[in-house]
N, C-alpha and C. Protein backbone atom coordinates (compact mmCIF):
# COMPACT_ATOMS: atom_id res chain seq x y z
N UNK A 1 36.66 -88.77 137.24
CA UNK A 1 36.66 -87.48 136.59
C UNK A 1 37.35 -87.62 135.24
N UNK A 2 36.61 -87.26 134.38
CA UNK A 2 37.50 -86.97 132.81
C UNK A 2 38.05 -86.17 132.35
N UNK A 3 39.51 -86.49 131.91
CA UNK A 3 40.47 -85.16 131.93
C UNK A 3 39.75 -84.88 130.32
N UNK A 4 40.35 -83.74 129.78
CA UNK A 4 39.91 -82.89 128.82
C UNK A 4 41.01 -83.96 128.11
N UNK A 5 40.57 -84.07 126.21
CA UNK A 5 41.44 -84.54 125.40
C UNK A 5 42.34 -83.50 124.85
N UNK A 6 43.30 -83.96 124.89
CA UNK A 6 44.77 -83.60 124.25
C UNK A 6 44.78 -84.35 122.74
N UNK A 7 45.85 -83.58 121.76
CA UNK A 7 46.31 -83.53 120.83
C UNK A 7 47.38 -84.47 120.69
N UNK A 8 48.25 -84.01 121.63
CA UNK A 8 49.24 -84.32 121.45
C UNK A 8 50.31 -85.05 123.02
N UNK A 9 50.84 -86.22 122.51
CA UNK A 9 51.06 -87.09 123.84
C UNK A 9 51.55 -86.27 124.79
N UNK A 10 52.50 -85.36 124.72
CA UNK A 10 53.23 -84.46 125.73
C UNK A 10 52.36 -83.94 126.53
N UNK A 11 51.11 -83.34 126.32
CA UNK A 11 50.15 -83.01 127.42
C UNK A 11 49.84 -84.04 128.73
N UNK A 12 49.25 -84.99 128.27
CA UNK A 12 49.04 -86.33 128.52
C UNK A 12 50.67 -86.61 129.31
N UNK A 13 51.74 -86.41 128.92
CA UNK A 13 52.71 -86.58 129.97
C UNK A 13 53.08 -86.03 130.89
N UNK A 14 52.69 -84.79 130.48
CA UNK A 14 53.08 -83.76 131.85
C UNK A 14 51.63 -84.19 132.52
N UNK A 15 50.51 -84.33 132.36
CA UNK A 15 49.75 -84.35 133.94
C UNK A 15 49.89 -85.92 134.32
N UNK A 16 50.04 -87.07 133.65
CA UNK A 16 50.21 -87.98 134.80
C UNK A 16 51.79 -87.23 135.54
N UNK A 17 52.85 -86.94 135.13
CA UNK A 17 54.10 -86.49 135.94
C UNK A 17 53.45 -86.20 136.81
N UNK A 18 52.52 -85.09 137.08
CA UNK A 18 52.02 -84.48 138.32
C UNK A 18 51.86 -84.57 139.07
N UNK A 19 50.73 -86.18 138.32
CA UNK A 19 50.52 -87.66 139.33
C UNK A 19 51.13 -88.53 139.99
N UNK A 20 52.82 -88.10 139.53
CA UNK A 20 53.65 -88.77 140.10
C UNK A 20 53.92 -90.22 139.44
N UNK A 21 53.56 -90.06 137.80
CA UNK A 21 54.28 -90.58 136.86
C UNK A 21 55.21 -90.18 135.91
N UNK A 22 56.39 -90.34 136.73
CA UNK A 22 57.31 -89.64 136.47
C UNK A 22 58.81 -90.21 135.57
N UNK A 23 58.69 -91.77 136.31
CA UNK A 23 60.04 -92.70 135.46
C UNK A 23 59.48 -92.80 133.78
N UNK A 24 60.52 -92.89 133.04
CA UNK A 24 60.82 -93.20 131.50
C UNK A 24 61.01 -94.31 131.62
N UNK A 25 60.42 -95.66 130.45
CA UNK A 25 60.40 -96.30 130.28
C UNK A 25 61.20 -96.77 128.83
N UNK A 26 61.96 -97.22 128.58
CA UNK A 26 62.57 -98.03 127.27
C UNK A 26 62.16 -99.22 127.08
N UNK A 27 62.05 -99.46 125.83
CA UNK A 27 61.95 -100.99 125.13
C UNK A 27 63.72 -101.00 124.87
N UNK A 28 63.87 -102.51 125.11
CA UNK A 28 65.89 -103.07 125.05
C UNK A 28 65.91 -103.99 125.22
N UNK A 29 66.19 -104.94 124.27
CA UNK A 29 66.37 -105.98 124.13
C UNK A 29 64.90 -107.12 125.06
N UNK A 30 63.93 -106.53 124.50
CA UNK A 30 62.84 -107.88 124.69
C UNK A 30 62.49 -107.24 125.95
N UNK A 31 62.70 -105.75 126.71
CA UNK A 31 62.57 -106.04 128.09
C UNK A 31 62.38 -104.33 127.84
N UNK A 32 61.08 -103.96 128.81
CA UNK A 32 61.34 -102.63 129.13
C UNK A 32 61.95 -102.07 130.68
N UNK A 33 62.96 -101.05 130.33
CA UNK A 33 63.98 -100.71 131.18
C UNK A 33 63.34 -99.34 132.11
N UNK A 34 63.91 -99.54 133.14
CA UNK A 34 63.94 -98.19 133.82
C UNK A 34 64.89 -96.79 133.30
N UNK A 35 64.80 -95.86 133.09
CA UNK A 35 65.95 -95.55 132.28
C UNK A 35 66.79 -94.96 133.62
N UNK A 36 66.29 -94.34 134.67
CA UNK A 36 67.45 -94.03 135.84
C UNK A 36 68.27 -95.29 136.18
N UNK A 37 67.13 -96.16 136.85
CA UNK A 37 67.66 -97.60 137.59
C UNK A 37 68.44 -98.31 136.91
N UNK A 38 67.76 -98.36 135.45
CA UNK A 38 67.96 -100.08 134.48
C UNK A 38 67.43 -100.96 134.81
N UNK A 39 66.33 -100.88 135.84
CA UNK A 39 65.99 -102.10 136.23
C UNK A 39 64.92 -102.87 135.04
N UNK A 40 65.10 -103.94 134.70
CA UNK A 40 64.59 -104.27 133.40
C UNK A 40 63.38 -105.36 133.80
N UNK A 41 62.25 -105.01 133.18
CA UNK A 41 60.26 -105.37 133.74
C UNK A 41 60.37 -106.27 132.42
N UNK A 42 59.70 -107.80 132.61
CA UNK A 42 59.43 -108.38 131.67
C UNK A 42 58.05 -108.38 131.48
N UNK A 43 56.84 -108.58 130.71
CA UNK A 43 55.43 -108.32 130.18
C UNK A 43 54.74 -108.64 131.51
N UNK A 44 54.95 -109.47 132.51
CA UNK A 44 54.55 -110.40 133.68
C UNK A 44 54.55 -108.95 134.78
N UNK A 45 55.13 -108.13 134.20
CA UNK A 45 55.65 -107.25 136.09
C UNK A 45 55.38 -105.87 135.61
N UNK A 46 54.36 -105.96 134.49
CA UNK A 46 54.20 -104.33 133.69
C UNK A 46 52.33 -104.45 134.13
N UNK A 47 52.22 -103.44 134.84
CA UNK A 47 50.62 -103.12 134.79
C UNK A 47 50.58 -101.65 134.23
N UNK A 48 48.63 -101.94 132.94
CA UNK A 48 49.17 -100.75 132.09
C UNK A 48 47.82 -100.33 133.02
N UNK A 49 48.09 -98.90 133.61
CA UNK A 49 47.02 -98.09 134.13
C UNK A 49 46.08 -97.76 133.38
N UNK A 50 46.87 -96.73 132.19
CA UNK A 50 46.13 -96.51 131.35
C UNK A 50 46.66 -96.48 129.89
N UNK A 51 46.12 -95.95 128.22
CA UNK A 51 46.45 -95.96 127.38
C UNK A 51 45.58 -94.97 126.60
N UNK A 52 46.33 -94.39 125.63
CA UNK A 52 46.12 -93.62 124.49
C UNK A 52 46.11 -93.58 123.29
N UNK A 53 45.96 -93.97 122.09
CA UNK A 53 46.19 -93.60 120.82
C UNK A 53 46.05 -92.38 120.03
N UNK A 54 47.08 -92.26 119.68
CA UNK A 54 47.67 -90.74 118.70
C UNK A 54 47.48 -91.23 117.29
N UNK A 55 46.96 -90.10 116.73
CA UNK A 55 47.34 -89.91 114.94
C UNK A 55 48.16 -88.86 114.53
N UNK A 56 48.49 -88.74 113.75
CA UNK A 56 49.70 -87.57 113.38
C UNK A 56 48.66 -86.44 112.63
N UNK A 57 48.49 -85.84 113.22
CA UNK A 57 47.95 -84.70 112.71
C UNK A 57 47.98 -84.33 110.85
N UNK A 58 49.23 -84.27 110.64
CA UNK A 58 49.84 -83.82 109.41
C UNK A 58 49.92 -85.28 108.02
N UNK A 59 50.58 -86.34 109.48
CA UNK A 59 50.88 -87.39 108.99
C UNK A 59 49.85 -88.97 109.57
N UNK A 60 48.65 -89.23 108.92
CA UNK A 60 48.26 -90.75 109.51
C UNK A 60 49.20 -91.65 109.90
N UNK A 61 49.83 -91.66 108.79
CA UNK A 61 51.21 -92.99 109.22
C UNK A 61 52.10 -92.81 110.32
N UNK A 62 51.91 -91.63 111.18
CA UNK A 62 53.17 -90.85 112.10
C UNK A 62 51.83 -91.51 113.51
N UNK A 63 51.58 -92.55 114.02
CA UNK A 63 50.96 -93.06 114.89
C UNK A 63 51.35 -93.60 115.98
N UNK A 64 51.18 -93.37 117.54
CA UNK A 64 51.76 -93.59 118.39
C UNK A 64 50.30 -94.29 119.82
N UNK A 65 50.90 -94.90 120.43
CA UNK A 65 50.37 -95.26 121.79
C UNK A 65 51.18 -94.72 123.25
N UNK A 66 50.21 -93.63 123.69
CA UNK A 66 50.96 -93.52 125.16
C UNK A 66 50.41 -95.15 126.53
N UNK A 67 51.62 -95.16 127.26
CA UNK A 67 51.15 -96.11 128.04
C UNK A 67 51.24 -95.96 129.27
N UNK A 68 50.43 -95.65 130.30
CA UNK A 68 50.73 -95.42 131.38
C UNK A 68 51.19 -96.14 132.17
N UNK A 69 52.22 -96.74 132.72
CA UNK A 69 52.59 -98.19 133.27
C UNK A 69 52.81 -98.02 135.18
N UNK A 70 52.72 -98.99 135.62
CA UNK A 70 53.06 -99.29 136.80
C UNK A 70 53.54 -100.29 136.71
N UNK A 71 54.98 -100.37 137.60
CA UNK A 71 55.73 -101.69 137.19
C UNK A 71 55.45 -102.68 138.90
N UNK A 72 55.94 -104.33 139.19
CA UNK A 72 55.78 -105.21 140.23
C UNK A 72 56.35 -104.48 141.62
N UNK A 73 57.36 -103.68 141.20
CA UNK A 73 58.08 -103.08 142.47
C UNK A 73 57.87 -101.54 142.49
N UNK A 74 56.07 -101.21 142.41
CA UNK A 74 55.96 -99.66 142.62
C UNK A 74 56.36 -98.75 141.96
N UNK A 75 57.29 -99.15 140.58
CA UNK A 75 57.59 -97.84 139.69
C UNK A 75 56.15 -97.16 138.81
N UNK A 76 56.29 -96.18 138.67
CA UNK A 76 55.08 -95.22 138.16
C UNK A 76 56.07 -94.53 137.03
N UNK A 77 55.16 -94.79 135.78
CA UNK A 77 55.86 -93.77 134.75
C UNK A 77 55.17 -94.32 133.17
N UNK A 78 55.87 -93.48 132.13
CA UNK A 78 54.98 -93.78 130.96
C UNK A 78 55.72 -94.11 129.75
N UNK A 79 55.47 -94.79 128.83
CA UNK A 79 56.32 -95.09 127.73
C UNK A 79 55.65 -94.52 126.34
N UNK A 80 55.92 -94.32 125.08
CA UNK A 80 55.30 -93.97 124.10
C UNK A 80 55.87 -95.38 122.99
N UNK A 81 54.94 -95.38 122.44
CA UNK A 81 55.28 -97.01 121.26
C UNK A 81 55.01 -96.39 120.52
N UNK A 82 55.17 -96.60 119.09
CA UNK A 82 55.05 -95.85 118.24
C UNK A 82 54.30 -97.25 117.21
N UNK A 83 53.15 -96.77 116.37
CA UNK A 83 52.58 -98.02 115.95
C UNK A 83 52.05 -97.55 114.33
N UNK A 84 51.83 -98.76 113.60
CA UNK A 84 51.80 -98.33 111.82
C UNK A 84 52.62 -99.15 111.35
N UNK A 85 53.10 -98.84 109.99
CA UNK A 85 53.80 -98.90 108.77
C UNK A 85 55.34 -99.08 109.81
N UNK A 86 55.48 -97.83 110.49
CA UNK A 86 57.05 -97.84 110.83
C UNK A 86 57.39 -98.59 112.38
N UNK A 87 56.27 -99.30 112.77
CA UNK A 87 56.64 -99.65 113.96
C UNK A 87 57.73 -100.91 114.53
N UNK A 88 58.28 -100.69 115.61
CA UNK A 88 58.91 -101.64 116.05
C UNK A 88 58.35 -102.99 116.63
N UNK A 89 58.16 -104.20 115.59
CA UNK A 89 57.23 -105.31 116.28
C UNK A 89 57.94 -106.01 117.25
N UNK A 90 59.22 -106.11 117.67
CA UNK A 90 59.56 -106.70 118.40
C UNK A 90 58.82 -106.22 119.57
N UNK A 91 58.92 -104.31 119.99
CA UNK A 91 58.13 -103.66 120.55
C UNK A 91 56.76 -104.05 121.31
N UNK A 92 56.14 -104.03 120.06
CA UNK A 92 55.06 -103.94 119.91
C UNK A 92 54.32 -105.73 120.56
N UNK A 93 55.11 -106.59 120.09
CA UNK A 93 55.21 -107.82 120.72
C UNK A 93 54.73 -107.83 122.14
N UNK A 94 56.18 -107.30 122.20
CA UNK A 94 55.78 -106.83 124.22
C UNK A 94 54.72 -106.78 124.94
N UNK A 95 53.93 -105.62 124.31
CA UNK A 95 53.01 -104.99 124.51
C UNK A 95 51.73 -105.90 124.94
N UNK A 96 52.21 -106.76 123.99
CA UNK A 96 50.88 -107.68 123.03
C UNK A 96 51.42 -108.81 124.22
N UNK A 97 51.90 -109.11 124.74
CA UNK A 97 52.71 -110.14 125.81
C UNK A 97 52.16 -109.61 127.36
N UNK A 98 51.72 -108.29 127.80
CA UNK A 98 51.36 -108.29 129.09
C UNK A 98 50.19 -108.67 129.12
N UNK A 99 49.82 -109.59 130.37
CA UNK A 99 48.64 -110.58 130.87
C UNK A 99 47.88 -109.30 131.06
N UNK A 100 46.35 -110.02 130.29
CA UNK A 100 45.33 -108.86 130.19
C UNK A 100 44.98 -108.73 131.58
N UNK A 101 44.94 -109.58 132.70
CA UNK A 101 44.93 -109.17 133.85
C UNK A 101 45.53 -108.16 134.70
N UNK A 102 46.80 -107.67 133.92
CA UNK A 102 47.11 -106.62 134.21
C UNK A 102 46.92 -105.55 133.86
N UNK A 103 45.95 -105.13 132.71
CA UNK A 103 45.46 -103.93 132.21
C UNK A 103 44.20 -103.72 133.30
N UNK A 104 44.15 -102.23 133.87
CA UNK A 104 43.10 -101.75 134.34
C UNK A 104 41.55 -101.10 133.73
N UNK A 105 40.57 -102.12 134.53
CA UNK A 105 39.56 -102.06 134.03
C UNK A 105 39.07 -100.49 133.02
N UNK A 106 39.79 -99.97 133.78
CA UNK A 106 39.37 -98.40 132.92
C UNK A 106 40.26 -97.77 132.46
N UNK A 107 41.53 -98.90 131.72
CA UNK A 107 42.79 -98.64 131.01
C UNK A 107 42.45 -96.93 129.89
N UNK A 108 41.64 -96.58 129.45
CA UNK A 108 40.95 -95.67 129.20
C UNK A 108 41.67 -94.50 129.47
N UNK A 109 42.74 -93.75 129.00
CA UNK A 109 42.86 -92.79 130.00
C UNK A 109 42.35 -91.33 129.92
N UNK A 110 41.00 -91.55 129.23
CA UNK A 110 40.03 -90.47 129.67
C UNK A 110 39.19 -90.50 131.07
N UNK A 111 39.21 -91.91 131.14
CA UNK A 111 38.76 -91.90 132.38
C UNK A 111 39.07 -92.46 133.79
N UNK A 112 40.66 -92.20 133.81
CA UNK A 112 41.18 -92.23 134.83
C UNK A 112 41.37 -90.75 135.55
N UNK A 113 41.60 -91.20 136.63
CA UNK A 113 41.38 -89.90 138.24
C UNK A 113 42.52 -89.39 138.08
């Protein structure tokens, strides 16, 4: 089923929450963190469900990626990267570091359930 497109990432966060993607994710030091736990996922233990790209409405250069993640030990939740001119490449590295085997075939998240 295809959800309706959103504007803006916050939509897109409140209905996976719904879904019961609910943990916050940080980039820290080379490693994204749990932000309750701390438990810290290296590129190897991050599966991305799904993904998004944002433009800034106002601003092109104001560009972001939502990521829907599932981490090795069952965590569910989503991170936002922010990508362009101002982005964080160490970040962004990361990103670029999880085994494409772990992206889902219909990483898409228009057309996830």
């Amino acid at each position: 089923m295809k959800r309706e497109d959103s504007k803006h990432e916050i939509d897109y966060i409140k209905r996976y929450q719904e879904d019961g993607y609910t943990t916050n994710y940080l980039f820290e030091n080379d490693s994204l963190i749990n932000s309750e736990t701390k438990t810290v996922y290296k590129p190897e233990d991050i599966f991305i469900v799904a993904h998004h790209r944002y433009e800034g409405m106002s601003d092109p250069d104001d560009m972001s990626i939502l990521y829907v993640i599932e981490t090795k030990d069952n965590g569910k939740g989503t991170h936002l990267l922010g990508y362009g001119p101002t982005a964080d490449l160490e970040e962004a590295e990361f990103f670029k570091d999880i085994p494409k085997a772990n992206y889902s075939k219909n990483s898409d998240v228009n057309e996830l359930n």
